[in-house]
C-alpha atoms as a PDB file:
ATOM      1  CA  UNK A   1     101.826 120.772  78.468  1.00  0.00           C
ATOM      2  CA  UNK A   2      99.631 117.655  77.338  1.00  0.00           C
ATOM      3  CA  UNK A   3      99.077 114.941  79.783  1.00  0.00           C
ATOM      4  CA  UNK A   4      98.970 110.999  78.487  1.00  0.00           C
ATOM      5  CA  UNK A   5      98.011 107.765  79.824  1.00  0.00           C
ATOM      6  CA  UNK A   6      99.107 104.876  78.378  1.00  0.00           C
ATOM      7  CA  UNK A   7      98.321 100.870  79.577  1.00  0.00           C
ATOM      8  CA  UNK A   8     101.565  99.035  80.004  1.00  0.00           C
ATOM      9  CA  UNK A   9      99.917  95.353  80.164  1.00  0.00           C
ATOM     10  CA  UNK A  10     103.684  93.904  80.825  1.00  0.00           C
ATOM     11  CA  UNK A  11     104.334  96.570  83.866  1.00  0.00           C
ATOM     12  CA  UNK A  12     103.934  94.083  86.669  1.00  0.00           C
ATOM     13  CA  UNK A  13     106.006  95.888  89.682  1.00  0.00           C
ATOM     14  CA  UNK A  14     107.941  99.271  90.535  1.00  0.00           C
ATOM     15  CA  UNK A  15     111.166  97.474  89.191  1.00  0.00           C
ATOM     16  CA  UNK A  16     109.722  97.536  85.398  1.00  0.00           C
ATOM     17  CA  UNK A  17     108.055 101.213  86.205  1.00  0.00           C
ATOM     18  CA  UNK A  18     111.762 102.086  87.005  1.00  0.00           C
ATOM     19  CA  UNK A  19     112.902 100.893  83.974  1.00  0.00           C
ATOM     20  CA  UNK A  20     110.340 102.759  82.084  1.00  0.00           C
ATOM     21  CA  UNK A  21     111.038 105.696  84.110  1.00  0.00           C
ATOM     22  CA  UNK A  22     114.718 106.018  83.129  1.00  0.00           C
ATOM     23  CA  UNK A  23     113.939 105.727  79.859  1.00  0.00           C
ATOM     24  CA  UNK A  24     111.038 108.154  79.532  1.00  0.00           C
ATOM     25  CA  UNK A  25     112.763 110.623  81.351  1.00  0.00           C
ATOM     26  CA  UNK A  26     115.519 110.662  78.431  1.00  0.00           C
ATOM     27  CA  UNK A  27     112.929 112.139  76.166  1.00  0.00           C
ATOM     28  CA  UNK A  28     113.273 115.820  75.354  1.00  0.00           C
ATOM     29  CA  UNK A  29     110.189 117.398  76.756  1.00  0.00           C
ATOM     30  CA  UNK A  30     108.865 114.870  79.396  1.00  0.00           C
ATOM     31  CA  UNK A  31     108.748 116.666  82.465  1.00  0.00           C
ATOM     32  CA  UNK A  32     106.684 114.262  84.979  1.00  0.00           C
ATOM     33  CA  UNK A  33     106.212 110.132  85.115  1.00  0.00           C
ATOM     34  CA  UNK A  34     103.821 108.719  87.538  1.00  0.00           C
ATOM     35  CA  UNK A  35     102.661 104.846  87.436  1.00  0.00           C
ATOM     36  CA  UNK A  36      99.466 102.782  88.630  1.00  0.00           C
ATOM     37  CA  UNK A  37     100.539  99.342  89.083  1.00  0.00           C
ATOM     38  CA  UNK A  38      97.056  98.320  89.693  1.00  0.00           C
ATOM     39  CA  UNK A  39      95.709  99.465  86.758  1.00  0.00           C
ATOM     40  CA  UNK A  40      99.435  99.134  84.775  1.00  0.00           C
ATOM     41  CA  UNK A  41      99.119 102.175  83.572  1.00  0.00           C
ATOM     42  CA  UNK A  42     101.615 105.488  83.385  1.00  0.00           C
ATOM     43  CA  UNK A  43     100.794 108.736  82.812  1.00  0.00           C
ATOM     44  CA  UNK A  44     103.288 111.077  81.204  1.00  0.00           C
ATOM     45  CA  UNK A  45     103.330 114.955  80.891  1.00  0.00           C
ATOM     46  CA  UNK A  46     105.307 116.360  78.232  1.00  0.00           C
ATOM     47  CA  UNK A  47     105.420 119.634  76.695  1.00  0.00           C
ATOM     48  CA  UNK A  48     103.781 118.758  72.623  1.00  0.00           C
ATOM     49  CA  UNK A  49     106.085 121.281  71.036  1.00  0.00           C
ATOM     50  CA  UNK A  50     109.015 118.928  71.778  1.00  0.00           C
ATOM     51  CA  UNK A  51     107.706 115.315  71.768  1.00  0.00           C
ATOM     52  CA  UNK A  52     104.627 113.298  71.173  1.00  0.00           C
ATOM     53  CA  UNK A  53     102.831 110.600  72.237  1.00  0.00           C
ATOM     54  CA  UNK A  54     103.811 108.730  69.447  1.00  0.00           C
ATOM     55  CA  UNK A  55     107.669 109.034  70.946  1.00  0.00           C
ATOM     56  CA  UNK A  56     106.674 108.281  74.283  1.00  0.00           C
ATOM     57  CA  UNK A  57     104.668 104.910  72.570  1.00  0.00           C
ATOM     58  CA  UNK A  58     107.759 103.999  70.493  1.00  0.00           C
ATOM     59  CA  UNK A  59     110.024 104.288  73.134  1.00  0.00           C
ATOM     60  CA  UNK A  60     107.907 101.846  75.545  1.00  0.00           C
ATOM     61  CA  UNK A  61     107.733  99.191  72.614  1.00  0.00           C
ATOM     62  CA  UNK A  62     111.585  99.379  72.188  1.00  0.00           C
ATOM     63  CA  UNK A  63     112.286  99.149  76.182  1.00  0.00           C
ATOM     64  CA  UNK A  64     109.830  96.085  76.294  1.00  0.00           C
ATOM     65  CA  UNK A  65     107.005  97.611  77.361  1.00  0.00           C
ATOM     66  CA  UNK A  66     104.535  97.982  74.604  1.00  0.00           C
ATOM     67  CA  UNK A  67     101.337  99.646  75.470  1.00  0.00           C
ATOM     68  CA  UNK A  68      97.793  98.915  74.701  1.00  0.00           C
ATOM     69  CA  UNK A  69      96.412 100.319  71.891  1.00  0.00           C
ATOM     70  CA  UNK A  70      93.097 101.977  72.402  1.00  0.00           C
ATOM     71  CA  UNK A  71      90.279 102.846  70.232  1.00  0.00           C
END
């Protein structure tokens, strides 16, 4: 089980984390969403051997939601 944060600079209320929500949660291997609207950022756990961070990523950017890319 990995654990990911990504910064969602367009998330701007629990409406858009709902969207993001149903769509994460259609991704083979997430098992848990939670959201900081504060700090617009989600976390995502997700078991490696089935997805990757790169999947979760892609699947923001098509949804809307783009994150920040760090480092």
């Amino acid at each position: 089980m990995l654990a990911k944060k990504f910064t969602i600079p367009k998330m701007a209320c629990g409406n858009c984390f709902n969207v993001i929500k149903n769509a994460l949660t259609k991704i083979n291997g997430v098992n848990g969403i939670t959201c900081d609207l504060n700090s617009r950022t989600v976390s995502v756990d997700f078991d490696e051997t089935l997805t990757s961070d790169a999947a979760v990523s892609d699947k923001l950017s098509k949804i809307g939601f783009p994150p920040e890319i760090n480092g």
